[in-house]
Protein backbone atom coordinates (compact mmCIF):
# COMPACT_ATOMS: atom_id res chain seq x y z
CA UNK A 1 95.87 116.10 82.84
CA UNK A 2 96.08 113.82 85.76
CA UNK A 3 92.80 111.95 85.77
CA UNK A 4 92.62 108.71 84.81
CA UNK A 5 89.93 107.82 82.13
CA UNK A 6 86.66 107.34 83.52
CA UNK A 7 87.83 109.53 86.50
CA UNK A 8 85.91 111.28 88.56
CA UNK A 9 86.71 115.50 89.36
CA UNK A 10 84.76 116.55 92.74
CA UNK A 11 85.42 120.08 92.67
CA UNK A 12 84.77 122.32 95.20
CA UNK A 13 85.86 125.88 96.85
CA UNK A 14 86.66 127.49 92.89
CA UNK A 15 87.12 130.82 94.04
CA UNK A 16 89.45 132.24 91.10
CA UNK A 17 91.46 131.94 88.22
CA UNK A 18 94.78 129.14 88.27
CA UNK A 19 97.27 129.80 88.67
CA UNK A 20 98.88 130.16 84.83
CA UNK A 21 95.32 130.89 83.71
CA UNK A 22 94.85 128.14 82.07
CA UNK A 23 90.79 127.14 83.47
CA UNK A 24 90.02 123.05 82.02
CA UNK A 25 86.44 123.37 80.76
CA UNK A 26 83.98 120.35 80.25
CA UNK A 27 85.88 119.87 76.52
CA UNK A 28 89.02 119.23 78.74
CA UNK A 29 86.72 116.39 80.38
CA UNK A 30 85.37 115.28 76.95
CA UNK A 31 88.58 114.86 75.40
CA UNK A 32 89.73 112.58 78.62
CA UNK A 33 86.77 110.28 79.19
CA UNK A 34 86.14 111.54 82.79
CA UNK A 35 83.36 113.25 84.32
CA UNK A 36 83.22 116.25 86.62
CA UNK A 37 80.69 117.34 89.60
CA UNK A 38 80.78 120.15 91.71
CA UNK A 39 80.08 119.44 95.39
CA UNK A 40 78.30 122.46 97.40
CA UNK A 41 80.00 122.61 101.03
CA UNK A 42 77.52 124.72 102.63
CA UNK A 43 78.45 128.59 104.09
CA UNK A 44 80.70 130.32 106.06
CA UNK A 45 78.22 130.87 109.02
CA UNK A 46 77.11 126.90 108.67
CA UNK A 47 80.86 125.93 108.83
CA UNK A 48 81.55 128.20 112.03
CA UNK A 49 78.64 126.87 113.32
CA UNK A 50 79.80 123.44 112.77
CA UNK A 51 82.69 124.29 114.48
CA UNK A 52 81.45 125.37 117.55
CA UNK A 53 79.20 122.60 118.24
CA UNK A 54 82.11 120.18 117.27
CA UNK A 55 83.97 121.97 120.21
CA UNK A 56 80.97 122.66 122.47
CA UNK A 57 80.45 118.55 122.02
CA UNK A 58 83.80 117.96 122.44
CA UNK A 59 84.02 115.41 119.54
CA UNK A 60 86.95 113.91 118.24
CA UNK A 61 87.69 111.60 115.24
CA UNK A 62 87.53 107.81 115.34
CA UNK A 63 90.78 106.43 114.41
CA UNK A 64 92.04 102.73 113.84
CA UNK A 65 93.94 101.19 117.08
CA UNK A 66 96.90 100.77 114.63
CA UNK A 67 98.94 103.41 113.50
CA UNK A 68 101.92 103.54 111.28
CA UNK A 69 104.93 105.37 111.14
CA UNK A 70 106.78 107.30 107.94
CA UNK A 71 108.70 104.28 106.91
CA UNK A 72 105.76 102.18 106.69
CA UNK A 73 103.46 104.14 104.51
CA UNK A 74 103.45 100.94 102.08
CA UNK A 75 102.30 98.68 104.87
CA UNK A 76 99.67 101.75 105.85
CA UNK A 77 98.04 101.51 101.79
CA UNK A 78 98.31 98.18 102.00
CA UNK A 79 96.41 97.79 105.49
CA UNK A 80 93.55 100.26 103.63
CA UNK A 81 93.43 97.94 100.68
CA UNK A 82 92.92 94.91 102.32
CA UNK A 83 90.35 97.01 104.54
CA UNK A 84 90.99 95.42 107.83
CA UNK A 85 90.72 99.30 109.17
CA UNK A 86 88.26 100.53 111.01
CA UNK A 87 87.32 103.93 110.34
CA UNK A 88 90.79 106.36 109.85
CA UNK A 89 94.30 105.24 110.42
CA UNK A 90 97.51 107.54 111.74
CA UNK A 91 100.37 108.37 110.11
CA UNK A 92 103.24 109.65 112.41
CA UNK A 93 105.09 112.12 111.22
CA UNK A 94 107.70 112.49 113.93
């Protein structure tokens, strides 16, 4: 009920039932003008391995230079809008 119409729903990692039971089927995307695709993530043995190499690699995210704090998260969308970013930005939480 919260997409937009023409929306896109990339679903992935539907392992059971929601939580009231209610399941949207493609009708539910019919009736609201979106579309939905399932994305396949790979498995559990391809993310550990993932993982390890990550860590055996020692890689780490590329983040902006610029980070914003909690009473700035305006000025953060806005900075992504305008995409004068580069990469990720931070968001302090503390």
């Amino acid at each position: 009920k919260a997409i937009r119409v023409d929306g896109l729903i990339a679903s992935t990692g539907v392992l059971g039932d929601a939580p009231d039971g209610k399941i949207p089927t493609i009708l539910d995307c019919l009736f609201s003008c979106c579309s939905a695709r399932g994305l396949l993530l790979g498995s559990r043995k391809q993310f550990s391995d993932m993982n390890r190499f990550i860590e055996t690699h020692d890689i780490k995210p590329i983040l902006d230079q610029k980070t914003f704090d909690m009473a700035s998260i305006k000025e953060a969308y806005t900075f992504l809008k305008e995409q004068r970013h580069f990469s990720k930005i931070g968001i302090r939480l503390c």
